[in-house]
N, C-alpha and C. Protein backbone atom coordinates (compact mmCIF):
# COMPACT_ATOMS: atom_id res chain seq x y z
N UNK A 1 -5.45 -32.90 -1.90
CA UNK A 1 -5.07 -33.88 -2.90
C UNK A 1 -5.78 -33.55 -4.21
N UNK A 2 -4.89 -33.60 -5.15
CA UNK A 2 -5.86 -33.30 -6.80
C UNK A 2 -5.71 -34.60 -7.59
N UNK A 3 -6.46 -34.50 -8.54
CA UNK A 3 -6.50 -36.16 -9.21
C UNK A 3 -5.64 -35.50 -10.27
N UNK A 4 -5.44 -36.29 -11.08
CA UNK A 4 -4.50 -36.35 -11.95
C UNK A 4 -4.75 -35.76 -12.89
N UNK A 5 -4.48 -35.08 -13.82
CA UNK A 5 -5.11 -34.16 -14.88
C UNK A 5 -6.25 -32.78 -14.54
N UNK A 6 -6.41 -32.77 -13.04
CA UNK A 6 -7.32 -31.65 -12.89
C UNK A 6 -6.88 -30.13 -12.70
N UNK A 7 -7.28 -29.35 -12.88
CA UNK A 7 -7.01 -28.05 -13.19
C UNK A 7 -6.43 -27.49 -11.72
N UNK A 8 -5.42 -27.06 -11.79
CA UNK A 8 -4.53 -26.12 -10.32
C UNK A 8 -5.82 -25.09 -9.98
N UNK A 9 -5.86 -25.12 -8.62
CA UNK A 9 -6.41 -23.84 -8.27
C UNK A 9 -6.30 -22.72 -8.10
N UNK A 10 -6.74 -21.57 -8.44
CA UNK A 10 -6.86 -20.35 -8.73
C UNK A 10 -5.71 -19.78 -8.01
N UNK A 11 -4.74 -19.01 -8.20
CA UNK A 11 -3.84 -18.14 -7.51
C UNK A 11 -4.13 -16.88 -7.27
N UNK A 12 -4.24 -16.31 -5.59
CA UNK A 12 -4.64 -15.19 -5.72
C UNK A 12 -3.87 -14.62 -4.64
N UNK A 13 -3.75 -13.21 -4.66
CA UNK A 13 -3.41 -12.64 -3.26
C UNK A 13 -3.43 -12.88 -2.13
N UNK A 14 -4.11 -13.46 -1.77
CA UNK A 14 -5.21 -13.96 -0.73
C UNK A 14 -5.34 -15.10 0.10
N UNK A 15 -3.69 -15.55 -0.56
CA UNK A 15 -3.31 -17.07 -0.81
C UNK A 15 -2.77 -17.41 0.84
N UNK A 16 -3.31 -17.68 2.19
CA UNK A 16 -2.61 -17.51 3.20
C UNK A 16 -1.14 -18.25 3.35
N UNK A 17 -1.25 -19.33 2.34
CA UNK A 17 0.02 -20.21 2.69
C UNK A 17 1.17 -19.68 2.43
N UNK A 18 0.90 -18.37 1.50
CA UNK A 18 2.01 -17.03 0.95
C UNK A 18 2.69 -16.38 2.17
N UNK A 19 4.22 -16.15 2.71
CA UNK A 19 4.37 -15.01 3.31
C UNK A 19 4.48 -13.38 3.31
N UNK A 20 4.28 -13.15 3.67
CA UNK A 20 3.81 -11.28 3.35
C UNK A 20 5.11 -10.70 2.73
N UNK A 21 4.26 -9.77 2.58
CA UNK A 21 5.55 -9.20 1.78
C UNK A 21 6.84 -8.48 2.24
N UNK A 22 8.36 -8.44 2.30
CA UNK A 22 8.67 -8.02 3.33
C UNK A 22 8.90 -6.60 2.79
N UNK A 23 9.59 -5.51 3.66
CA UNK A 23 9.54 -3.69 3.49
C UNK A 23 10.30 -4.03 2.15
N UNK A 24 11.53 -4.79 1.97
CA UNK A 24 12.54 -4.33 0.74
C UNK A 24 11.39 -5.02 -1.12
N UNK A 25 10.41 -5.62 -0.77
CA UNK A 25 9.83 -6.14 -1.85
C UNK A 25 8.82 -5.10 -1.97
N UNK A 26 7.92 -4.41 -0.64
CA UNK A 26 6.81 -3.50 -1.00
C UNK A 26 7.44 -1.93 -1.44
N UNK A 27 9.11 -2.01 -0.54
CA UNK A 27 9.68 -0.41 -1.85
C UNK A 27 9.53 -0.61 -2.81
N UNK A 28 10.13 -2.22 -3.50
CA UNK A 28 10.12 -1.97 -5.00
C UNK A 28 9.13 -1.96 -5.25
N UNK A 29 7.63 -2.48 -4.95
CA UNK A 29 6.75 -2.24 -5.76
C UNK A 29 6.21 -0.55 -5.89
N UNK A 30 6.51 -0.31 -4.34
CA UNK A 30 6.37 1.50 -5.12
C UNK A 30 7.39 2.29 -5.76
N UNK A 31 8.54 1.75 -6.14
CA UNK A 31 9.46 2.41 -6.90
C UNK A 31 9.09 2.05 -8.35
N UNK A 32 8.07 0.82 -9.14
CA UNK A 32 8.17 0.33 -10.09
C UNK A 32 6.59 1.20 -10.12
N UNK A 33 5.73 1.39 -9.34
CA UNK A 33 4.35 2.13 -9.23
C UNK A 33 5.14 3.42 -9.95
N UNK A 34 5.90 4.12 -9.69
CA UNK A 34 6.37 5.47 -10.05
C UNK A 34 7.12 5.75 -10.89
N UNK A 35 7.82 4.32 -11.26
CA UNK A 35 8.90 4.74 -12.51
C UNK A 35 7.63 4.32 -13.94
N UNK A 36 6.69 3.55 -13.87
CA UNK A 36 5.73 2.84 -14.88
C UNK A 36 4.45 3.88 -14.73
N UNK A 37 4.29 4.54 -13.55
CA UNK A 37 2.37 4.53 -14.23
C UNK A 37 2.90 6.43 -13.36
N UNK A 38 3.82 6.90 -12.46
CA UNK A 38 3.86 8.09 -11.90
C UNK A 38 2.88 8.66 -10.69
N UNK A 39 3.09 7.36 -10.11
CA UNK A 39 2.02 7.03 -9.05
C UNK A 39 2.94 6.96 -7.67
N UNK A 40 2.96 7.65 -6.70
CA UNK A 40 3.80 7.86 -5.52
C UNK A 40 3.32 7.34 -4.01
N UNK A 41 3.69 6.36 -3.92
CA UNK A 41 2.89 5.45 -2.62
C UNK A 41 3.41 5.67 -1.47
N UNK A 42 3.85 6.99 -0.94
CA UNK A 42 3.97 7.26 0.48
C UNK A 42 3.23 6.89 1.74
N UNK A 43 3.86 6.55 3.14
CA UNK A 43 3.52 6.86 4.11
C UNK A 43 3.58 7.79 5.02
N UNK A 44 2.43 8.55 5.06
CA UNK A 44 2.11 9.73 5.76
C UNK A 44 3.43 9.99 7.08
N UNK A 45 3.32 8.83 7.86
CA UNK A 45 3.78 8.65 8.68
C UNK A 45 5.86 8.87 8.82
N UNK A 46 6.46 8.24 7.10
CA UNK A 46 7.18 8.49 7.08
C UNK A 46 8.04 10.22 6.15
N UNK A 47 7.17 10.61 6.60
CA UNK A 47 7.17 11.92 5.82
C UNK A 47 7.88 12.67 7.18
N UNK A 48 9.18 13.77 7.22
CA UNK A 48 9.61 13.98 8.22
C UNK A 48 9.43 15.48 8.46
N UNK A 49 9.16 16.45 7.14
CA UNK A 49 8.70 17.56 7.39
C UNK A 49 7.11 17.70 7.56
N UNK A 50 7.22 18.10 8.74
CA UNK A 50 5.78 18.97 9.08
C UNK A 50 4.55 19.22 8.37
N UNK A 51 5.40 20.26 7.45
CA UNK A 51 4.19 21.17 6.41
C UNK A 51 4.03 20.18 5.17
N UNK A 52 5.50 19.63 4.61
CA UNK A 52 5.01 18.49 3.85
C UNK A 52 3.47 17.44 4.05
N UNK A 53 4.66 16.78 5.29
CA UNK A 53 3.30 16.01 5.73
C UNK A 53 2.11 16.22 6.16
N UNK A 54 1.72 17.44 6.61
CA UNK A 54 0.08 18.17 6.25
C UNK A 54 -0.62 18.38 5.08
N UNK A 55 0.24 18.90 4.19
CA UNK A 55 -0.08 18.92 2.94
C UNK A 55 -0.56 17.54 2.20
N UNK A 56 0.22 16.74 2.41
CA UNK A 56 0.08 15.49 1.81
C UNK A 56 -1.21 14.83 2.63
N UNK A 57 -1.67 15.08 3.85
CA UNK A 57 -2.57 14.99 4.71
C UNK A 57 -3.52 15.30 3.62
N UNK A 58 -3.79 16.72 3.89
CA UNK A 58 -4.82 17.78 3.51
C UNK A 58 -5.14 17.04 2.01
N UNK A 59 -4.14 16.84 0.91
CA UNK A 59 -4.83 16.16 -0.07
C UNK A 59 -5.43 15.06 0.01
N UNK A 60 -4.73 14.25 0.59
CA UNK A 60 -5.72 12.81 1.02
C UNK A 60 -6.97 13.11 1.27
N UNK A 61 -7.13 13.56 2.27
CA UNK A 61 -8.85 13.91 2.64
C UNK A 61 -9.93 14.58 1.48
N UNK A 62 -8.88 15.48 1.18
CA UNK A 62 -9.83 16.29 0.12
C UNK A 62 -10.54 15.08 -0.76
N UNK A 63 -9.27 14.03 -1.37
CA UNK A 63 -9.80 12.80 -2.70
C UNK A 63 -10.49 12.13 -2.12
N UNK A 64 -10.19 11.30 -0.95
CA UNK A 64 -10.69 10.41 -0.30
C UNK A 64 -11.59 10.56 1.16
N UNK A 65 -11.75 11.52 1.65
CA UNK A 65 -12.28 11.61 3.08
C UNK A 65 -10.85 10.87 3.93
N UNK A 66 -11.59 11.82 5.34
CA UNK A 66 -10.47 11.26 6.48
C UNK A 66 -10.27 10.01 6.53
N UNK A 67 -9.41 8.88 7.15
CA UNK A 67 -9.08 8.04 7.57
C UNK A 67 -10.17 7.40 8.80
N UNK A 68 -10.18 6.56 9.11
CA UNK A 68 -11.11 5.93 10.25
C UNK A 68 -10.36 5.75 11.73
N UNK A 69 -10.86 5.75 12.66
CA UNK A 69 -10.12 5.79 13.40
C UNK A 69 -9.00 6.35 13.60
N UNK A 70 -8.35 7.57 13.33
CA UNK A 70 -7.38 8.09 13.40
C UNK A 70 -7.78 9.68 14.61
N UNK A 71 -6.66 10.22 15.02
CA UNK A 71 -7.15 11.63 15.62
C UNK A 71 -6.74 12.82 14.51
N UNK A 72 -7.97 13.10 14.67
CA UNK A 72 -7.35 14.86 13.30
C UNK A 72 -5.82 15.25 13.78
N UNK A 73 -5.67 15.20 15.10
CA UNK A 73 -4.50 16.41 14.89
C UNK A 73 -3.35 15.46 15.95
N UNK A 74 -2.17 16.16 15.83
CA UNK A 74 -1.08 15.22 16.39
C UNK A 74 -0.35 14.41 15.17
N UNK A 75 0.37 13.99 15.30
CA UNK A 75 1.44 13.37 14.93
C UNK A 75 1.10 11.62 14.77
């Protein structure tokens, strides 16, 4: 309950009463990541060539270190 004239509370991400985001809202946000700033938000996972998707591996680690919990090798 808020009193009358008092200030809304803060809006944030974080907001649980929000529902998530669904796949067709988080493409666009990486299609608007890449058409605005040239920033490419793939999942490793949906990458279907091989050597691609090693590659794209192999850079990740290099910027960021491995992943946690994951197995080096396999699919």
């Amino acid at each position: 309950m808020r009193l009358a004239g008092s200030p809304r509370p803060p809006r944030s991400c974080l907001d649980l009463a929000r529902s998530p985001a669904s796949a067709l809202e988080i493409d666009a946000l990486r299609a608007a990541a890449w058409h605005r700033h040239g920033v490419a938000a793939l999942s490793v996972d949906d990458i279907a060539d091989a050597w691609l998707r090693q590659a794209v591996t192999n850079e990740a680690n290099r910027r960021w270190g491995r992943r946690e919990g994951r197995h080096a090798h396999g699919r």
